[in-house]
PDB file of N, CA and C in Angstrom:
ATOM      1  N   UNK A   1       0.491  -5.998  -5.366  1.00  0.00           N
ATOM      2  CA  UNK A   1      -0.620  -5.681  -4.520  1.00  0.00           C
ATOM      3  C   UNK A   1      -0.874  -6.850  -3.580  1.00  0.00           C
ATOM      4  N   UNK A   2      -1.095  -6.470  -2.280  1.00  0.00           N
ATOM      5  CA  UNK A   2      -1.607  -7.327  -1.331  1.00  0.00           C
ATOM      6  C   UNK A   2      -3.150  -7.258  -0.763  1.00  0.00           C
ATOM      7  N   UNK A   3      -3.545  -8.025  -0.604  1.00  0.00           N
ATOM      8  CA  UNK A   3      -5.203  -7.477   0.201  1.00  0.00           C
ATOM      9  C   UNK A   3      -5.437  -8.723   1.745  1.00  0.00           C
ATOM     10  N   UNK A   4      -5.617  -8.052   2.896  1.00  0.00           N
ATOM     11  CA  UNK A   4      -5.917  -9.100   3.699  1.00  0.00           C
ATOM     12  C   UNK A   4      -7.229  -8.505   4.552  1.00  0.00           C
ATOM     13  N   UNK A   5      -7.969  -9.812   4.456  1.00  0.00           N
ATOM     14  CA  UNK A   5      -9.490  -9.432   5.130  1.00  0.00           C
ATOM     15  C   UNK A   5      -9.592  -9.586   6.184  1.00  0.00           C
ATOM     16  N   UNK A   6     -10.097  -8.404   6.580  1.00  0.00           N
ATOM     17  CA  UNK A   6     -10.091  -8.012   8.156  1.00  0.00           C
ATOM     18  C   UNK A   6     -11.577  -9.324   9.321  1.00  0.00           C
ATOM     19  N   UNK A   7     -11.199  -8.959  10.397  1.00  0.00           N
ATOM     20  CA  UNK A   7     -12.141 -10.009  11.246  1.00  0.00           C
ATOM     21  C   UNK A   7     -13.760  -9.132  11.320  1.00  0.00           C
ATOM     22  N   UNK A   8     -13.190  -8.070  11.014  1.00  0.00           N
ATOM     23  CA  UNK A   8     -14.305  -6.916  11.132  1.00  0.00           C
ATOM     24  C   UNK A   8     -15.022  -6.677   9.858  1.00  0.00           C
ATOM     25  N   UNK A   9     -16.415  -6.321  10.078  1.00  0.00           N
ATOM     26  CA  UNK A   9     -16.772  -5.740   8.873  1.00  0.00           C
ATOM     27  C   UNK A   9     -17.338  -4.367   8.936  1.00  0.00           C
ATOM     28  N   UNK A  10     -17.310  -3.186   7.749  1.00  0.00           N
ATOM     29  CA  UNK A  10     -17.574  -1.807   7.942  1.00  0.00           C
ATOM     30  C   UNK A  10     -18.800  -1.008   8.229  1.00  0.00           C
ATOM     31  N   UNK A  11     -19.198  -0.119   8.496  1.00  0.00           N
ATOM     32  CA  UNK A  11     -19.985   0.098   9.165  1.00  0.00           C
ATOM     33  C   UNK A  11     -21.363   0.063   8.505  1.00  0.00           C
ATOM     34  N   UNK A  12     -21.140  -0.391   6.976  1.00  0.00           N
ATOM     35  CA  UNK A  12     -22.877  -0.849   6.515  1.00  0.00           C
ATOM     36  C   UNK A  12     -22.818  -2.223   6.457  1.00  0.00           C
ATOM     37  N   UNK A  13     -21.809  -3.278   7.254  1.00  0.00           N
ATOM     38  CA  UNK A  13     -21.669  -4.838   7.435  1.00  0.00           C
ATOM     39  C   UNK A  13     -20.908  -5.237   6.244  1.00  0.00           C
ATOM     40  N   UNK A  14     -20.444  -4.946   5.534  1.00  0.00           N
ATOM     41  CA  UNK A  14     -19.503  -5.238   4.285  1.00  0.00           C
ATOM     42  C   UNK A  14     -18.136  -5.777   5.109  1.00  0.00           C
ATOM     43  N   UNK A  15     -18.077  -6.752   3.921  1.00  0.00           N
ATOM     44  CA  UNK A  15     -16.338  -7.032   4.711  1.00  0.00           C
ATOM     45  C   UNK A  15     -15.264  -6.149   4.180  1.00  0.00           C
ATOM     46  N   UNK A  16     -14.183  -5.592   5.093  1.00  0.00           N
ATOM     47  CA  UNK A  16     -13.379  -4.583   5.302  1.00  0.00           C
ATOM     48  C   UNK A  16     -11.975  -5.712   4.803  1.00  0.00           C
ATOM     49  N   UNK A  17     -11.368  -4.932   4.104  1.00  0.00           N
ATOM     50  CA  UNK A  17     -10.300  -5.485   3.603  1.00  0.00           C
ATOM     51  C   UNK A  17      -8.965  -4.304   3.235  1.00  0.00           C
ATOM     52  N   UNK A  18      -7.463  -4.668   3.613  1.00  0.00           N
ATOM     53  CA  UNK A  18      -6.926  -3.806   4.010  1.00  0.00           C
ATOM     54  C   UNK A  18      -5.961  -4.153   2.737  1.00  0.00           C
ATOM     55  N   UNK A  19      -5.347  -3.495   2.321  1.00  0.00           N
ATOM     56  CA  UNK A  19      -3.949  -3.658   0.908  1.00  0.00           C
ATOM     57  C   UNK A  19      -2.904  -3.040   0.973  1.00  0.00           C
ATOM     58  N   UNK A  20      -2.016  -3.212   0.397  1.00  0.00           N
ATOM     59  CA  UNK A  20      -0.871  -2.375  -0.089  1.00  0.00           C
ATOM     60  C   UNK A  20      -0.734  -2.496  -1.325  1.00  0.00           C
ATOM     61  N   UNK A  21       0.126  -1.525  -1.832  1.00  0.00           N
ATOM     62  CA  UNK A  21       0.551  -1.906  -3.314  1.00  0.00           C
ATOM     63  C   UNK A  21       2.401  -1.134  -3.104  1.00  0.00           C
ATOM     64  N   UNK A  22       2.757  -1.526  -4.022  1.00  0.00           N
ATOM     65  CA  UNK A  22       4.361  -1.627  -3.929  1.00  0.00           C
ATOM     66  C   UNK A  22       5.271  -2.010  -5.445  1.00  0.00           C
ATOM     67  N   UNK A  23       5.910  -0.914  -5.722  1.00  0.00           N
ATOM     68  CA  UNK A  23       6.913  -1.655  -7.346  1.00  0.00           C
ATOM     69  C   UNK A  23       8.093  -2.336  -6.875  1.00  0.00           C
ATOM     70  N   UNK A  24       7.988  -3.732  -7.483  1.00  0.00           N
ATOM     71  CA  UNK A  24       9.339  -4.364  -7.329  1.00  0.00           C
ATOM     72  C   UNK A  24       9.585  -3.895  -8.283  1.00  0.00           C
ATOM     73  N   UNK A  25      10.948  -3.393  -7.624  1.00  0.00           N
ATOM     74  CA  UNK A  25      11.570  -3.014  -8.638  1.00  0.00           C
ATOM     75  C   UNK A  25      13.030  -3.610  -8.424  1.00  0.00           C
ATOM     76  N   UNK A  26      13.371  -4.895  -8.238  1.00  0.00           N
ATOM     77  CA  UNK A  26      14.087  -5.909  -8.774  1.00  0.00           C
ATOM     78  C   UNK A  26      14.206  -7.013  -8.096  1.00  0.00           C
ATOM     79  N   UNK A  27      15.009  -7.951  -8.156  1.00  0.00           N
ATOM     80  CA  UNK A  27      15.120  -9.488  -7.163  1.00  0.00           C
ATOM     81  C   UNK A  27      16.652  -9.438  -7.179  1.00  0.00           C
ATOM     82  N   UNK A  28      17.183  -9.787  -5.761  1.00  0.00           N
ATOM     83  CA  UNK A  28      18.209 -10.148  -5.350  1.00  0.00           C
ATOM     84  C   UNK A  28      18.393 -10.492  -3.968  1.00  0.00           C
ATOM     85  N   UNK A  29      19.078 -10.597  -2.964  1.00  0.00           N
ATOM     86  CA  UNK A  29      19.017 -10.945  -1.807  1.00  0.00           C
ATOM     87  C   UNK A  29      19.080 -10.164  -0.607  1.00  0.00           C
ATOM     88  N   UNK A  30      17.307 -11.036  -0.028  1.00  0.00           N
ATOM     89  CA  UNK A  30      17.137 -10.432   1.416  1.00  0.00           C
ATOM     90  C   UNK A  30      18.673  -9.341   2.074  1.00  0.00           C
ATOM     91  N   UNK A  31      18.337  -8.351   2.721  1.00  0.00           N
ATOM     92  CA  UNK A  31      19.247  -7.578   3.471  1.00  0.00           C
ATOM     93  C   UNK A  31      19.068  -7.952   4.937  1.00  0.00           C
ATOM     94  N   UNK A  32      18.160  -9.151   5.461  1.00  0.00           N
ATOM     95  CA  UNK A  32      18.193  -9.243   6.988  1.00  0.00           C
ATOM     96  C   UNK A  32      18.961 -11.052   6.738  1.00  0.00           C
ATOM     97  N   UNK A  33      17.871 -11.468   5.680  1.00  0.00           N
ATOM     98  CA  UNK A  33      18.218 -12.931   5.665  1.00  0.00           C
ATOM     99  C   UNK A  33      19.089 -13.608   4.887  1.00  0.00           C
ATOM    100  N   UNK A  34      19.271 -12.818   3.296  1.00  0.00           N
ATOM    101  CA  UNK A  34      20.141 -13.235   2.439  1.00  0.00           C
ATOM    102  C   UNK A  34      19.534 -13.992   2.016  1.00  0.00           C
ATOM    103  N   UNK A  35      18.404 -14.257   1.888  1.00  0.00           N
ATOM    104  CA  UNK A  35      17.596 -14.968   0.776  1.00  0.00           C
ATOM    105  C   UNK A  35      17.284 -14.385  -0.623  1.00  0.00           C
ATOM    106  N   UNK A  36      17.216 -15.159  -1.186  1.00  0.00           N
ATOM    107  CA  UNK A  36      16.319 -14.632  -2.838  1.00  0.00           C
ATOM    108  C   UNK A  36      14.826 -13.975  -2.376  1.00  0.00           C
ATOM    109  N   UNK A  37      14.824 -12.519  -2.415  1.00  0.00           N
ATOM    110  CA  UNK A  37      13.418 -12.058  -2.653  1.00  0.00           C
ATOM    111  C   UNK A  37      13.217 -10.940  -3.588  1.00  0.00           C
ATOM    112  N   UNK A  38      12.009  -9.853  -3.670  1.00  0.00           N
ATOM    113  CA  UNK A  38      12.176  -8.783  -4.267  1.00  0.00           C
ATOM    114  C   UNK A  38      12.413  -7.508  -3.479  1.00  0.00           C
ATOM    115  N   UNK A  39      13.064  -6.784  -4.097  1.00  0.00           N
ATOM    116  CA  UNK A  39      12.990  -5.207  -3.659  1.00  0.00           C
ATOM    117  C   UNK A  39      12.271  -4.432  -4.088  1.00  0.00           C
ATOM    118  N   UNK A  40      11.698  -3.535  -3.161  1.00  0.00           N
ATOM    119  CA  UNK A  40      10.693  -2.122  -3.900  1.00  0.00           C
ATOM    120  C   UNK A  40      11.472  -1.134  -4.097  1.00  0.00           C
ATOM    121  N   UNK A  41      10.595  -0.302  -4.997  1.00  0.00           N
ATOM    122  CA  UNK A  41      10.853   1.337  -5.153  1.00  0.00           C
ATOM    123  C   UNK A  41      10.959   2.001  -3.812  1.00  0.00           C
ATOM    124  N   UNK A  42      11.798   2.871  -3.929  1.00  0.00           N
ATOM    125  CA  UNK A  42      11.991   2.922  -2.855  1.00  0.00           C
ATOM    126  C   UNK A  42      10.433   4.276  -2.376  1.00  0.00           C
ATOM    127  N   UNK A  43      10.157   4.512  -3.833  1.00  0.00           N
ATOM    128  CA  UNK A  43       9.114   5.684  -3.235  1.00  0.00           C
ATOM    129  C   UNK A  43       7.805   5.623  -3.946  1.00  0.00           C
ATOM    130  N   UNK A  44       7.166   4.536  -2.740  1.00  0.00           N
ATOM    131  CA  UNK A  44       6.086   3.537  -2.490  1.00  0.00           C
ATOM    132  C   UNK A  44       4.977   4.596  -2.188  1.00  0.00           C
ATOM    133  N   UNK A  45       4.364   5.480  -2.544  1.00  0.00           N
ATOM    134  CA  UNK A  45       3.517   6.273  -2.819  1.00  0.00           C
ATOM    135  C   UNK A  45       3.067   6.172  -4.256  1.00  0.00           C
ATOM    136  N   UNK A  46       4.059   6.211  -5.356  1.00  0.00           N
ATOM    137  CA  UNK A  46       3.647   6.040  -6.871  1.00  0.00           C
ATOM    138  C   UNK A  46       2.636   5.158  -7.111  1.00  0.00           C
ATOM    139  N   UNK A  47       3.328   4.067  -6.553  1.00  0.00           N
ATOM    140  CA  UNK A  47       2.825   2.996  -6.895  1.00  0.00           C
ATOM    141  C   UNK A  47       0.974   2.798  -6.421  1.00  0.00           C
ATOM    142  N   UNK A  48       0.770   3.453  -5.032  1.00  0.00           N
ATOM    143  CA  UNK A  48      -0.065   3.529  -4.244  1.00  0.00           C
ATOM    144  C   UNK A  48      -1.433   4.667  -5.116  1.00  0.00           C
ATOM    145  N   UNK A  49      -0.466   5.633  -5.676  1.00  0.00           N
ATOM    146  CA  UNK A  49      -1.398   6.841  -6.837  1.00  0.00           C
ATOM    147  C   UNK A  49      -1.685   5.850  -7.580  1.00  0.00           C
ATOM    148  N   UNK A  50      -1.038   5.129  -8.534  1.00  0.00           N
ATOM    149  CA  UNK A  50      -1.304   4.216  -9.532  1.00  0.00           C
ATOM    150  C   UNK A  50      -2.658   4.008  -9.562  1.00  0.00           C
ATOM    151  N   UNK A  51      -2.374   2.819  -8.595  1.00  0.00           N
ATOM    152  CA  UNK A  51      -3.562   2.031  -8.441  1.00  0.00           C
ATOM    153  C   UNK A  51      -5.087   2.409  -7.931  1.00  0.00           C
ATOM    154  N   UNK A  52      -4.723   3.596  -7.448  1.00  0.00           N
ATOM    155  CA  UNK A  52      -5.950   4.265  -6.994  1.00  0.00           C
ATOM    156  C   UNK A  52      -6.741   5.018  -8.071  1.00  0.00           C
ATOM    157  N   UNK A  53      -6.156   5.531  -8.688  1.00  0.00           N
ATOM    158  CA  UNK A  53      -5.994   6.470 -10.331  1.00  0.00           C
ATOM    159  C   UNK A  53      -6.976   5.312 -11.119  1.00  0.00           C
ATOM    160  N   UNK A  54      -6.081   4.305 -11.104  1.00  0.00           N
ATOM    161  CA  UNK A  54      -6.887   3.328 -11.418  1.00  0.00           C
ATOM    162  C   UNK A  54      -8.284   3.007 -11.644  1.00  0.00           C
ATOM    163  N   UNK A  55      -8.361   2.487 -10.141  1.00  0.00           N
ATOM    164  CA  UNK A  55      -9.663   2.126  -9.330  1.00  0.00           C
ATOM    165  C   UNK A  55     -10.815   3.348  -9.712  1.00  0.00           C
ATOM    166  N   UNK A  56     -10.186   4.471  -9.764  1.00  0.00           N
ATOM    167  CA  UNK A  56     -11.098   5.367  -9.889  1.00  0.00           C
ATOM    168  C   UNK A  56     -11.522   5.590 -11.027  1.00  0.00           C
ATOM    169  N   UNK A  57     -10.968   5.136 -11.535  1.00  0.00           N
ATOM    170  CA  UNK A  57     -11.562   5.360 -13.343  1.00  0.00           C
ATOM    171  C   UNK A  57     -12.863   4.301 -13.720  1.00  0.00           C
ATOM    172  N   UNK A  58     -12.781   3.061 -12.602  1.00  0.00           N
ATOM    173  CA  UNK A  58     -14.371   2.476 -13.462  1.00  0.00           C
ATOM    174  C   UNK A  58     -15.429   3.062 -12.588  1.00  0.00           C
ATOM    175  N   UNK A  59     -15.485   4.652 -12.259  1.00  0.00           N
ATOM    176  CA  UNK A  59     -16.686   5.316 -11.685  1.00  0.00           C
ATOM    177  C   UNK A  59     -17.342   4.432 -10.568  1.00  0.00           C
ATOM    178  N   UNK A  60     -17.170   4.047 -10.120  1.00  0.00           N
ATOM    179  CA  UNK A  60     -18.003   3.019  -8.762  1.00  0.00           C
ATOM    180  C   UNK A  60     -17.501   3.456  -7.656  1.00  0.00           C
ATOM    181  N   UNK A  61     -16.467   4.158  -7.596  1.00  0.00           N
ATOM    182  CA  UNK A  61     -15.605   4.024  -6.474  1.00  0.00           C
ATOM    183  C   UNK A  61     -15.402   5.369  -5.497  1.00  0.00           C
ATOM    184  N   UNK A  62     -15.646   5.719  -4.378  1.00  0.00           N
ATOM    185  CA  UNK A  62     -14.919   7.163  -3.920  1.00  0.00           C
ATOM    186  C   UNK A  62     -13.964   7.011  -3.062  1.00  0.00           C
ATOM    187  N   UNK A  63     -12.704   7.879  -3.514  1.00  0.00           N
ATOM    188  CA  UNK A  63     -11.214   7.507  -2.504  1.00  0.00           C
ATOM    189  C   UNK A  63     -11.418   8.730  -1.891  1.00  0.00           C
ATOM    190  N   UNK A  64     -11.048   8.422  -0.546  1.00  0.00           N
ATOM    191  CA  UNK A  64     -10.857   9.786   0.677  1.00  0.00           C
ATOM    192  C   UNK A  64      -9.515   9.167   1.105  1.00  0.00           C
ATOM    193  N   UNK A  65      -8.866  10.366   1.327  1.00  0.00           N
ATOM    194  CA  UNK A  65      -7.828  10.788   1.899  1.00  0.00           C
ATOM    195  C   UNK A  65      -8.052  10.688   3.161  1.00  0.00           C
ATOM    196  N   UNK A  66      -6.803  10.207   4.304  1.00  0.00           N
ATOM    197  CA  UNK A  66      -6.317  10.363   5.655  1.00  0.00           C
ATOM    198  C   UNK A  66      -5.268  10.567   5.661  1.00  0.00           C
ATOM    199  N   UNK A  67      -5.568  12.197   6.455  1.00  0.00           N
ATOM    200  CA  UNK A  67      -3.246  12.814   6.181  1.00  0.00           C
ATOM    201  C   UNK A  67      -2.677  12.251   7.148  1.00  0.00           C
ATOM    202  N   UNK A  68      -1.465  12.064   7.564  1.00  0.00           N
ATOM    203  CA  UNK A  68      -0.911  11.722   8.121  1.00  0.00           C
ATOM    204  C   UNK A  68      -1.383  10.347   9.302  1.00  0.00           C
ATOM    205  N   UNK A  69      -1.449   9.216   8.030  1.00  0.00           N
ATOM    206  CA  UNK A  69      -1.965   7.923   8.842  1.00  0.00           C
ATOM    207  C   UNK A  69      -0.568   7.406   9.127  1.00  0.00           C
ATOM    208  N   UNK A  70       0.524   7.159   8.487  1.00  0.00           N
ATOM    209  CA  UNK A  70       1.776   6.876   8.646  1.00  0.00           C
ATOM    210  C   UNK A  70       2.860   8.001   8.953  1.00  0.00           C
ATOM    211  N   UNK A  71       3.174   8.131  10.374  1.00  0.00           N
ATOM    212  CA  UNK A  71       4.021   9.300  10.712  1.00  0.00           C
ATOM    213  C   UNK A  71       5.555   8.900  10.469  1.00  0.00           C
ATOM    214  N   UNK A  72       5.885   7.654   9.969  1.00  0.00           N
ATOM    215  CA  UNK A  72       7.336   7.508   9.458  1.00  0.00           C
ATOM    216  C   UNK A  72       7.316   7.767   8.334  1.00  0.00           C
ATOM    217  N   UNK A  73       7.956   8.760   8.001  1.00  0.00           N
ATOM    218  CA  UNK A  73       8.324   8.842   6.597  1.00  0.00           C
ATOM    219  C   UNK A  73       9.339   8.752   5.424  1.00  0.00           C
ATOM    220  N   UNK A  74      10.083   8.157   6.466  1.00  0.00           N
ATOM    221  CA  UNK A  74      11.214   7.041   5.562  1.00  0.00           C
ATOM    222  C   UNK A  74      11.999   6.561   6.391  1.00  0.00           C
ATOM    223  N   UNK A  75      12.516   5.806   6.412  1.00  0.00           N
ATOM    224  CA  UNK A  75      13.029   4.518   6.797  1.00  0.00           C
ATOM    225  C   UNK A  75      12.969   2.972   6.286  1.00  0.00           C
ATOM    226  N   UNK A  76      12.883   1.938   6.619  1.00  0.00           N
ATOM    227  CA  UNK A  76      13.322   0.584   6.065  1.00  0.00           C
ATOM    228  C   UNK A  76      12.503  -0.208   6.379  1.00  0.00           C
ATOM    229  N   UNK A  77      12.335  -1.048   4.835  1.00  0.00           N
ATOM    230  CA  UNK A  77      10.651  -2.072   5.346  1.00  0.00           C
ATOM    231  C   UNK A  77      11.515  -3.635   5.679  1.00  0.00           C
ATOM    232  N   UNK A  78      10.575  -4.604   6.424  1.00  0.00           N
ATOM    233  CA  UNK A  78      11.198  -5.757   7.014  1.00  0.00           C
ATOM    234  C   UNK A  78      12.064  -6.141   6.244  1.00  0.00           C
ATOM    235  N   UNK A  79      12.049  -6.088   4.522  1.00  0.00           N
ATOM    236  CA  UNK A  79      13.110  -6.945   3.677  1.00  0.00           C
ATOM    237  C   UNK A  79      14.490  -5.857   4.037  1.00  0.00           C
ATOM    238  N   UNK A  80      14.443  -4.744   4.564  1.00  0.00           N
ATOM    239  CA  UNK A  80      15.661  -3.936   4.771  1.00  0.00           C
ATOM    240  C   UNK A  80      15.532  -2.816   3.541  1.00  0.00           C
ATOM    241  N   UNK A  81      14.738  -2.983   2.674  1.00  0.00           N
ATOM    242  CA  UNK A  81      14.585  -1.396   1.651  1.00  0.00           C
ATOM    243  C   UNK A  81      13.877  -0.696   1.711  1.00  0.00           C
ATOM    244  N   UNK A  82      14.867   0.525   1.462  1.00  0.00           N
ATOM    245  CA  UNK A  82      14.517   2.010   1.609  1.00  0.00           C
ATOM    246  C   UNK A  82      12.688   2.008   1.320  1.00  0.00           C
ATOM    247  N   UNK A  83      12.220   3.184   2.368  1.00  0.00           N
ATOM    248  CA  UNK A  83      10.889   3.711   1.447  1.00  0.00           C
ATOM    249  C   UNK A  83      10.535   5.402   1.955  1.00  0.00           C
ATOM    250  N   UNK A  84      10.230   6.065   1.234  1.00  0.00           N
ATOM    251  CA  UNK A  84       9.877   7.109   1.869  1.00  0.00           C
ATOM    252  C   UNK A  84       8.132   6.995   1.251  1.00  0.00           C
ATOM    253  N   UNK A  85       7.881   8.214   1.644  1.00  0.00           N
ATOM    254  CA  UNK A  85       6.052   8.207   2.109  1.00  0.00           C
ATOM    255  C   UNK A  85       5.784   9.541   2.395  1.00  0.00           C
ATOM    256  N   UNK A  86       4.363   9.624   2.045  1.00  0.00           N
ATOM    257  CA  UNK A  86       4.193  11.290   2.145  1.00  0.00           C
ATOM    258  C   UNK A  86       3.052  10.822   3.725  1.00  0.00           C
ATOM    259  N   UNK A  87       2.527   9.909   3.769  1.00  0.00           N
ATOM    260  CA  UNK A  87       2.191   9.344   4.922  1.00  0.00           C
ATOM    261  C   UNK A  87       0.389   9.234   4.814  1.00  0.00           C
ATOM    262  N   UNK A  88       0.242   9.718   3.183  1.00  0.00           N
ATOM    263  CA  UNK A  88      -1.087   9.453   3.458  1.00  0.00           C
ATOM    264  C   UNK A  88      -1.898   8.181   3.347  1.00  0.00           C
ATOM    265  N   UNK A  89      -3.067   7.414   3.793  1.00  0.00           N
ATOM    266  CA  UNK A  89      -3.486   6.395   3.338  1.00  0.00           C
ATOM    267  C   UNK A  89      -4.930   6.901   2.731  1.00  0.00           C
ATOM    268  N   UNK A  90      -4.779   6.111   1.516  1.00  0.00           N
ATOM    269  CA  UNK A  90      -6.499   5.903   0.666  1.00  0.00           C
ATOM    270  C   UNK A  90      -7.514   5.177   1.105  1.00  0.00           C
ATOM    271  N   UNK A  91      -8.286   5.809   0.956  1.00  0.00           N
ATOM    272  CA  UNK A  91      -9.611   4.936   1.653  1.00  0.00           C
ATOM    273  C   UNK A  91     -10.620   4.771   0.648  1.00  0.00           C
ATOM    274  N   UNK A  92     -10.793   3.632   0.186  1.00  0.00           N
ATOM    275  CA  UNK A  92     -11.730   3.046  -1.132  1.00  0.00           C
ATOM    276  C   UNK A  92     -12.856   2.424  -0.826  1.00  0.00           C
ATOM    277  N   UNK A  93     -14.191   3.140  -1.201  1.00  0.00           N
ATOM    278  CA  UNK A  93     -15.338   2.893  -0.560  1.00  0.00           C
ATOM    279  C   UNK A  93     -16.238   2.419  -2.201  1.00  0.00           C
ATOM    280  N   UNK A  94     -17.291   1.585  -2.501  1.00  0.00           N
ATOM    281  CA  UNK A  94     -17.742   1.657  -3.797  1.00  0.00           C
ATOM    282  C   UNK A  94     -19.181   2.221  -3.223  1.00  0.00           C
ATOM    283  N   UNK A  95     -19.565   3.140  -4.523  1.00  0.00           N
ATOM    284  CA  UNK A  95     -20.861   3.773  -4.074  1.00  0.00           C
ATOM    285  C   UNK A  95     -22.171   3.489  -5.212  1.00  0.00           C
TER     286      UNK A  95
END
């Protein structure tokens, strides 16, 4: 999981903070650079249910759906591995 905080804050002044989540699912070498890094699953949605599944279970939380926020739906992330995507993004609000 990643989280980076935005310059903005949301529309009741809260700070807005943006994430991913992602399974490595192993280490070996970069495909652009040939460095030592990790690779993901290639089907980076699971991982994304996971954690939301998650989140939602300590009741505080409401996730809304946005369909089609990502219109690529597969192709290759900067390290060069595969991902496909159903293209939706979660939106995690605590109430």
């Amino acid at each position: 999981m990643r989280f980076w905080l935005e310059d903005t804050l949301d529309e009741s002044g809260r700070p807005l903070w943006i994430g991913a989540a992602t399974f490595d699912a192993g280490v070996g070498l970069s495909h652009t650079t040939g460095q030592i890094t990790h690779h993901i699953a290639a089907e980076v949605d699971q991982e994304r249910d996971k954690l939301l599944a998650d989140l939602q279970k300590t009741g505080s939380l409401v996730i809304q759906w946005i369909d089609s926020f990502q219109p690529v739906r597969e192709g290759k992330n900067g390290g060069g591995d595969r991902f496909v995507t159903d293209g939706k993004l979660g939106v995690v609000e605590e109430h």
